[in-house]
C-alpha atoms as a PDB file:
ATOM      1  CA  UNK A   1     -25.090  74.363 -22.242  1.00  0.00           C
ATOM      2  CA  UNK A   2     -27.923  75.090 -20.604  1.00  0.00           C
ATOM      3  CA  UNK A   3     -30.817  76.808 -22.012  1.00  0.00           C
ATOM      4  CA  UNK A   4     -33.580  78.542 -19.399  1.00  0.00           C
ATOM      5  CA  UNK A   5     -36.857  77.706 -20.966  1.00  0.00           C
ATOM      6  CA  UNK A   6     -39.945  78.918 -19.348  1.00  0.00           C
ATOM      7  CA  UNK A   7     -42.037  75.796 -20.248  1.00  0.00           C
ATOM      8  CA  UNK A   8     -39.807  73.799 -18.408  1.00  0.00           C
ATOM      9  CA  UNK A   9     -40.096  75.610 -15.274  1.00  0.00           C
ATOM     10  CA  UNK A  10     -43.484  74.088 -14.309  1.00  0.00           C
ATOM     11  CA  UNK A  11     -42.131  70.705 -14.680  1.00  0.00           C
ATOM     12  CA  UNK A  12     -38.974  71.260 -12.381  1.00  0.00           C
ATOM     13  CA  UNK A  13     -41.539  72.936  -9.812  1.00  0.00           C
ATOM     14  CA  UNK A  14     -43.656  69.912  -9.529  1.00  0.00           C
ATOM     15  CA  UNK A  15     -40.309  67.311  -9.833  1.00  0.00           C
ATOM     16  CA  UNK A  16     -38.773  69.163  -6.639  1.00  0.00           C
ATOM     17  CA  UNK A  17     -42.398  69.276  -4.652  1.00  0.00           C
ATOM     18  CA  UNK A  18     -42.828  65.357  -5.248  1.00  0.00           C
ATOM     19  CA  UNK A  19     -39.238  64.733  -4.197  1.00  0.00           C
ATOM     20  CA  UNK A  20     -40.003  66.388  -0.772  1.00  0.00           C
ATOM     21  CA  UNK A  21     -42.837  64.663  -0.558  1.00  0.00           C
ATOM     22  CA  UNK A  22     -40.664  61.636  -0.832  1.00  0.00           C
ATOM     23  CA  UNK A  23     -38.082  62.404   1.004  1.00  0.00           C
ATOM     24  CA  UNK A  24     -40.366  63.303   4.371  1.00  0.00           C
ATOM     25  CA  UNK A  25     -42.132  59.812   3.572  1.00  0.00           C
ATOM     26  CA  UNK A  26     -38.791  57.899   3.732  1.00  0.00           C
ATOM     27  CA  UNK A  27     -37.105  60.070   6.880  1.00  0.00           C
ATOM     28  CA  UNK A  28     -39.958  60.418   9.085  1.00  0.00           C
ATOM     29  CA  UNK A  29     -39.986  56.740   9.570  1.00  0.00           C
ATOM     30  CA  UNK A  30     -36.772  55.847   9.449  1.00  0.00           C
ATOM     31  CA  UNK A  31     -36.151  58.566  12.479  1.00  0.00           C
ATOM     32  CA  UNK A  32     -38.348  56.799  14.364  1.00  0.00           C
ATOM     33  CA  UNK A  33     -37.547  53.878  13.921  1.00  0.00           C
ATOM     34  CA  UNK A  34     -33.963  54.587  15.090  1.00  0.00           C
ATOM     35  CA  UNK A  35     -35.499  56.131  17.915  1.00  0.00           C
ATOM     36  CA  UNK A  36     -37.640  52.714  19.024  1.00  0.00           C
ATOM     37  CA  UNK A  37     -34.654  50.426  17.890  1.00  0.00           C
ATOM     38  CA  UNK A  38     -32.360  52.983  20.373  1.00  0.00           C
ATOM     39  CA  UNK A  39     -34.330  52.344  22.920  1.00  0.00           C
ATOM     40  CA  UNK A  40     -36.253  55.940  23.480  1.00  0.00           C
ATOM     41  CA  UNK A  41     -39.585  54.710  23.259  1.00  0.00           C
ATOM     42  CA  UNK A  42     -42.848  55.534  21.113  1.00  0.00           C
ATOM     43  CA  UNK A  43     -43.303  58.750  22.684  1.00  0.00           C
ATOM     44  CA  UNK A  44     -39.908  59.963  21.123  1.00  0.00           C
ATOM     45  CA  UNK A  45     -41.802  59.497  17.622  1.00  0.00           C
ATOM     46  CA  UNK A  46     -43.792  62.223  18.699  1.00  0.00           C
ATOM     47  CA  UNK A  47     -40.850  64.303  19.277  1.00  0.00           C
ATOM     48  CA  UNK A  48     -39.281  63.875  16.369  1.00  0.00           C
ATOM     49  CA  UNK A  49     -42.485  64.911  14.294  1.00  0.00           C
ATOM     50  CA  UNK A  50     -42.584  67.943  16.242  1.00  0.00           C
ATOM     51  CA  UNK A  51     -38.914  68.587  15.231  1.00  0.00           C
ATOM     52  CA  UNK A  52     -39.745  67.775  11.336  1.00  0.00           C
ATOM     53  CA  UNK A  53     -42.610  70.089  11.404  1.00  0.00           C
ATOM     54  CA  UNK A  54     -40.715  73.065  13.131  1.00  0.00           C
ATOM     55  CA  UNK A  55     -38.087  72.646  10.361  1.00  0.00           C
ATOM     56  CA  UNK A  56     -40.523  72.284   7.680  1.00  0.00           C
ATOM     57  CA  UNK A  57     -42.275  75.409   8.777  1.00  0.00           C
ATOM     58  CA  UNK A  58     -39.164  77.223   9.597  1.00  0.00           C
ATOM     59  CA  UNK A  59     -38.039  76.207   5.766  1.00  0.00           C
ATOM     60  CA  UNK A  60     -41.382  77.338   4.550  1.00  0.00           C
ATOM     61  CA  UNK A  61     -41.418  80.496   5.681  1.00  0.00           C
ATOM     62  CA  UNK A  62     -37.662  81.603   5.072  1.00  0.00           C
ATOM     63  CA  UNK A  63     -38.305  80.261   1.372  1.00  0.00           C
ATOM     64  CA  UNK A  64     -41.085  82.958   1.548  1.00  0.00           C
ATOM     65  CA  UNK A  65     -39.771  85.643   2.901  1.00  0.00           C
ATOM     66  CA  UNK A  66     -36.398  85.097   0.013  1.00  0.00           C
ATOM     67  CA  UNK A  67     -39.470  84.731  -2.505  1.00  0.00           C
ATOM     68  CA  UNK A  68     -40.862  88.448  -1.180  1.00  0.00           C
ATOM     69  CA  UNK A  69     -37.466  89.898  -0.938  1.00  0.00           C
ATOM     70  CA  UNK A  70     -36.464  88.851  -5.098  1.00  0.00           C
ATOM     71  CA  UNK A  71     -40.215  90.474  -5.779  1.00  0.00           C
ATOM     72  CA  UNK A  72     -39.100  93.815  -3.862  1.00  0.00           C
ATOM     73  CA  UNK A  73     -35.879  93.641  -6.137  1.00  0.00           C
ATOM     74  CA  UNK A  74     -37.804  93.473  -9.167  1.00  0.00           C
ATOM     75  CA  UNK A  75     -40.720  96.290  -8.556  1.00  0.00           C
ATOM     76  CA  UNK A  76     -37.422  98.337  -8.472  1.00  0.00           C
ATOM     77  CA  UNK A  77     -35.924 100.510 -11.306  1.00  0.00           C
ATOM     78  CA  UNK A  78     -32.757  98.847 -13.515  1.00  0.00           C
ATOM     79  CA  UNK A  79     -30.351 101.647 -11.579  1.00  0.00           C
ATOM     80  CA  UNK A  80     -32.000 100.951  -8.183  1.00  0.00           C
ATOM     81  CA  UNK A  81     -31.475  97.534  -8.295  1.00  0.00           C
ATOM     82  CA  UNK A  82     -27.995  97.396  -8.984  1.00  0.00           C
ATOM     83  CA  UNK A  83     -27.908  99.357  -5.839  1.00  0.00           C
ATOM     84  CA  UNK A  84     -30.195  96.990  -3.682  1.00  0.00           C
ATOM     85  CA  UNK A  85     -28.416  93.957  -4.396  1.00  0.00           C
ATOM     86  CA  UNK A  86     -24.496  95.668  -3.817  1.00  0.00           C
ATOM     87  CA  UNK A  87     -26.044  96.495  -0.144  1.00  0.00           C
ATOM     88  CA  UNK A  88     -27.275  93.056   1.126  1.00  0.00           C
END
């Protein structure tokens, strides 16, 4: 079983930032380089970028707007909040 220490939560934080951090490092590249070896060009590179960085910033900012949302849930009385989380 699982136990939810609050130590540990720090850790996991900085295991799942360095993971993205890999991740982008290994599919940035490999996109384009299936987009030179198909024959697009090294324009499409750029392209693709953009299309990583919309995503990225599109996942950034619905990660914050969850983050504000749980916040609003908490700042609201025990009752209330059964109430607020029935309705959405």
């Amino acid at each position: 079983m699982y136990s939810h220490s609050p130590g540990a939560a720090p850790t996991l934080a900085t295991a799942v930032n360095f993971s993205a951090f890999d991740v982008g490092i290994t599919v940035g590249p490999w996109l384009g380089g299936l987009a030179i070896g198909g024959g697009l060009g090294y324009p499409s590179v750029a392209w693709i970028g953009m299309a990583l960085a919309i995503t990225t910033l599109a996942t950034v900012t619905w990660a914050a707007a969850l983050h504000r949302r749980a916040r609003q849930v908490q700042k609201v009385s025990p009752v209330d909040r059964d109430m607020v989380e029935l309705t959405v």
